[in-house]
C-alpha atoms as a PDB file:
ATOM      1  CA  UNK A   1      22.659 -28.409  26.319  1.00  0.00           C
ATOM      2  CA  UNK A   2      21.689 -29.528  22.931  1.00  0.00           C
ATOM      3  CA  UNK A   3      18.897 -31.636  24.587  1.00  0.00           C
ATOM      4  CA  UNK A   4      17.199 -28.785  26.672  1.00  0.00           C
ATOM      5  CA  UNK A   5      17.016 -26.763  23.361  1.00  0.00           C
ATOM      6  CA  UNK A   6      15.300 -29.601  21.686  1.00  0.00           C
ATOM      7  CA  UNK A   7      12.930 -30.253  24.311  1.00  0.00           C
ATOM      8  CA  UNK A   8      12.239 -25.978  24.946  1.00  0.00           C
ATOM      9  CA  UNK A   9      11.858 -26.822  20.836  1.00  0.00           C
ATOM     10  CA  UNK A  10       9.579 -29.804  20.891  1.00  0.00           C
ATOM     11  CA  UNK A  11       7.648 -27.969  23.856  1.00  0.00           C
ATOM     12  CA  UNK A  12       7.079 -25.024  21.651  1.00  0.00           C
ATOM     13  CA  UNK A  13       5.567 -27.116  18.709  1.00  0.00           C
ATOM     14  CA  UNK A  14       3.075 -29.150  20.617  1.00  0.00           C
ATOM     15  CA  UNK A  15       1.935 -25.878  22.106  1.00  0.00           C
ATOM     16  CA  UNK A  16       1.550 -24.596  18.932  1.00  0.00           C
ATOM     17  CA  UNK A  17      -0.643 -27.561  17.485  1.00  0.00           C
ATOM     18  CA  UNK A  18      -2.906 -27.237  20.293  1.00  0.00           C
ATOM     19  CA  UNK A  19      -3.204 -23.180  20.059  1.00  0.00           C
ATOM     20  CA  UNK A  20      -3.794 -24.138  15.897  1.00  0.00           C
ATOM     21  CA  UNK A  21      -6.131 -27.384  16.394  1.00  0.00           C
ATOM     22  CA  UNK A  22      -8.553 -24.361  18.392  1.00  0.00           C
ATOM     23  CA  UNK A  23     -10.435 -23.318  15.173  1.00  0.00           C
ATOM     24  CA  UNK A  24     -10.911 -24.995  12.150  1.00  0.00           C
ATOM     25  CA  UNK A  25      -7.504 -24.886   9.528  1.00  0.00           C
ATOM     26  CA  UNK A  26      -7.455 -25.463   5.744  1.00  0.00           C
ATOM     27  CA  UNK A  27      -5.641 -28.007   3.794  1.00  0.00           C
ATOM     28  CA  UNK A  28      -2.487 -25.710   3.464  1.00  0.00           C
ATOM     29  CA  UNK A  29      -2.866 -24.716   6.646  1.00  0.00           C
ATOM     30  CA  UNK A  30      -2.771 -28.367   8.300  1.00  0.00           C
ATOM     31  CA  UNK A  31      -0.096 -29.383   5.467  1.00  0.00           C
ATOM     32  CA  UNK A  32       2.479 -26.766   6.934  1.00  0.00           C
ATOM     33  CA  UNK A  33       1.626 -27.203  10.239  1.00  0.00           C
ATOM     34  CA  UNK A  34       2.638 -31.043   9.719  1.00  0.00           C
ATOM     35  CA  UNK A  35       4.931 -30.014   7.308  1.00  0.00           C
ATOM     36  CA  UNK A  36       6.812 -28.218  10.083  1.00  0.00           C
ATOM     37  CA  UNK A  37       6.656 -30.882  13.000  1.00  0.00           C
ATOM     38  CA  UNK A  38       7.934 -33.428  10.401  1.00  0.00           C
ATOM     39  CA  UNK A  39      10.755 -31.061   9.485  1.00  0.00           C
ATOM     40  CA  UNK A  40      11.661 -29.719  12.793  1.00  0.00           C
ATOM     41  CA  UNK A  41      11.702 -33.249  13.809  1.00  0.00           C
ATOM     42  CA  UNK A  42      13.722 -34.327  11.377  1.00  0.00           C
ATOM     43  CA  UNK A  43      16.418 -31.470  11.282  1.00  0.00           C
ATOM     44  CA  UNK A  44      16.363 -31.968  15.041  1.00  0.00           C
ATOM     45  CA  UNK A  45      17.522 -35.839  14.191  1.00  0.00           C
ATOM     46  CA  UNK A  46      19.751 -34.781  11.745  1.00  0.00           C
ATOM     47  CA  UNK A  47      21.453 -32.352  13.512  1.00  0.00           C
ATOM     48  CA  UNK A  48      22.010 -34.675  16.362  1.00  0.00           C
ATOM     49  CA  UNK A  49      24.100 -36.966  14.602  1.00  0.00           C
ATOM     50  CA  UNK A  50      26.695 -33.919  14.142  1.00  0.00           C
ATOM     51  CA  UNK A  51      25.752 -32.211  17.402  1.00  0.00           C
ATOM     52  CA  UNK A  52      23.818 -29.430  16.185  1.00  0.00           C
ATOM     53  CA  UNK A  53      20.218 -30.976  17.064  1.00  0.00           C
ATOM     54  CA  UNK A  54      18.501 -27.139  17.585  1.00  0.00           C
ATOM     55  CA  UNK A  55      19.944 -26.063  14.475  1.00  0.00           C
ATOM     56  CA  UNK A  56      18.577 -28.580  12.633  1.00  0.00           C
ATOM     57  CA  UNK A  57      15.109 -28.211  13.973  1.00  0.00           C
ATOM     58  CA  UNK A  58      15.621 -25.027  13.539  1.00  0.00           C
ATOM     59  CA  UNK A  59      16.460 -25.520   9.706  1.00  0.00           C
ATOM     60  CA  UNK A  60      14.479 -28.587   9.015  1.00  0.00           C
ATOM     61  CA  UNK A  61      10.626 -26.742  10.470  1.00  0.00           C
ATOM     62  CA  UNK A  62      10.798 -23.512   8.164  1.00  0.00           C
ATOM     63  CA  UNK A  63      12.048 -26.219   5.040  1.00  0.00           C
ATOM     64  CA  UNK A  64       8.845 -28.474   6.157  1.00  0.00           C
ATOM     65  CA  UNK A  65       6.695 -25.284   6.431  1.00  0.00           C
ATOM     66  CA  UNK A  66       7.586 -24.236   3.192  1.00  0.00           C
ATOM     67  CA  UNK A  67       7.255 -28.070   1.920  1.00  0.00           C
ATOM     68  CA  UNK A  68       3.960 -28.906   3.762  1.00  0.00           C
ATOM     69  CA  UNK A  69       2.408 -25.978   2.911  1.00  0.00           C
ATOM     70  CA  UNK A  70       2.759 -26.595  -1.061  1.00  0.00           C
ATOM     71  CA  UNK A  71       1.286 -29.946  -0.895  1.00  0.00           C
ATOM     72  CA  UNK A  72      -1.391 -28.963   1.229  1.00  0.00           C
ATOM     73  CA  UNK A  73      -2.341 -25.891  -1.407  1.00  0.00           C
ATOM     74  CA  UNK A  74      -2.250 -28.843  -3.754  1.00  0.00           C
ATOM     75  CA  UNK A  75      -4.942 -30.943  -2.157  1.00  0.00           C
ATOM     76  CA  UNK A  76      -6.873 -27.470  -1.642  1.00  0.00           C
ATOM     77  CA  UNK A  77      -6.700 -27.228  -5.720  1.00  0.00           C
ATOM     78  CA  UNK A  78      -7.779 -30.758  -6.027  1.00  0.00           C
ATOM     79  CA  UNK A  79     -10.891 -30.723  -3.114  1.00  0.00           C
ATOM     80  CA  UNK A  80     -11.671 -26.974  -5.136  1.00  0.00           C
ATOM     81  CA  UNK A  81     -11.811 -28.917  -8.799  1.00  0.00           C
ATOM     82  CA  UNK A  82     -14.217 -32.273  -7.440  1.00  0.00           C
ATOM     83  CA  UNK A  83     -16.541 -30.184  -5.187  1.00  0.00           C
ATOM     84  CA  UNK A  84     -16.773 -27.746  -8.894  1.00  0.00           C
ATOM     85  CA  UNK A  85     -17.655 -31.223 -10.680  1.00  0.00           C
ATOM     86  CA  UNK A  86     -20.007 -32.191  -8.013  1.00  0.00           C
ATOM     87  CA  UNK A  87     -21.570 -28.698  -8.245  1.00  0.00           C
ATOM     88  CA  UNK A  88     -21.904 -29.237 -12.041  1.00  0.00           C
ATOM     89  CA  UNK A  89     -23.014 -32.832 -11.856  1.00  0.00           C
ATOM     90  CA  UNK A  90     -25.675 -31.323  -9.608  1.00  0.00           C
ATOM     91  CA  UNK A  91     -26.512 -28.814 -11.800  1.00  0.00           C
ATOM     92  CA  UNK A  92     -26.609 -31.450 -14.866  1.00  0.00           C
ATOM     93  CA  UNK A  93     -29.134 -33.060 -13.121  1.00  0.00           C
ATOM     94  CA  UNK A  94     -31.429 -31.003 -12.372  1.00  0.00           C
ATOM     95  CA  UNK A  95     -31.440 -29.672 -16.001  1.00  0.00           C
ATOM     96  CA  UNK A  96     -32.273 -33.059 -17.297  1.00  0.00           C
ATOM     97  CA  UNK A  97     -34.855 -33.549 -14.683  1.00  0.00           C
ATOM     98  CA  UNK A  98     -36.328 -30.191 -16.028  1.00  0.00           C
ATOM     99  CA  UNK A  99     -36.379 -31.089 -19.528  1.00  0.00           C
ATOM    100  CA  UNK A 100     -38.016 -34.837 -18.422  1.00  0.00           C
ATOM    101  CA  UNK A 101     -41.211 -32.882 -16.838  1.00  0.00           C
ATOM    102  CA  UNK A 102     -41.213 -30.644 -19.909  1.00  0.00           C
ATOM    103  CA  UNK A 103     -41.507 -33.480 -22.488  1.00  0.00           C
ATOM    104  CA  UNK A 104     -43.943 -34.864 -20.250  1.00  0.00           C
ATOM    105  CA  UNK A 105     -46.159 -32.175 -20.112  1.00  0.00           C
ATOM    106  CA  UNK A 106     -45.866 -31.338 -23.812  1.00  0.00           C
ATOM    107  CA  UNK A 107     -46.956 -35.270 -24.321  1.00  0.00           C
ATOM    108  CA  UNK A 108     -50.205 -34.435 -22.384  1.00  0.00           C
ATOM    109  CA  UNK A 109     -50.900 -31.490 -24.502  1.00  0.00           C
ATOM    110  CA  UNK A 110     -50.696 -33.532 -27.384  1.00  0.00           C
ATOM    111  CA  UNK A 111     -52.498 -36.387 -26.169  1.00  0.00           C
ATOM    112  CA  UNK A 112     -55.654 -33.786 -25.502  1.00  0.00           C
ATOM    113  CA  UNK A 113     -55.510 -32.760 -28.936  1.00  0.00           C
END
């Protein structure tokens, strides 16, 4: 009985990866979506060894949500921070390259004088 939950359970996930994998996710979103699999799995495993394998997936993939969904909002905050540095390194650059034509036109000016 325990095994035809797990496998209705397991059933359910993989068609829920496939319905998710249909447009493009974020960081958090792909986090908890791993986040639960890992924990479903997991509680499912756990749960087994006491004979409770459907209530453990059915503990362990909200805990993994919950779980894979923080780290994934981390690695959102971290991709946010670089692409801002890139975006300012960018910006950086084309200041300096500004200035560079600036000087050199103001040398040319001087040089006619």
């Amino acid at each position: 009985m325990a095994m035809r939950i797990f496998s209705i359970l397991t059933i359910g996930f993989i068609m829920i990866i496939l319905v998710g994998c249909s447009a493009p996710m974020t960081t958090r979103e792909q986090g908890g979506l791993i986040g639960a699999g890992l924990g479903a799995g997991t509680g499912a495993i756990i749960g087994s060894t006491v004979g409770h394998a459907a209530a453990g997936a059915l503990i362990g993939g909200p805990v993994g949500l919950i779980a894979g969904a923080l780290i994934g909002d981390q690695l959102m905050g971290q991709e946010q921070r670089q692409q801002d540095q890139q975006q300012q390194v960018q910006q950086n650059q084309a200041e300096l390259d500004r200035l560079r034509k600036e000087n050199e036109r103001l040398k040319q000016q001087k040089g006619e004088w």
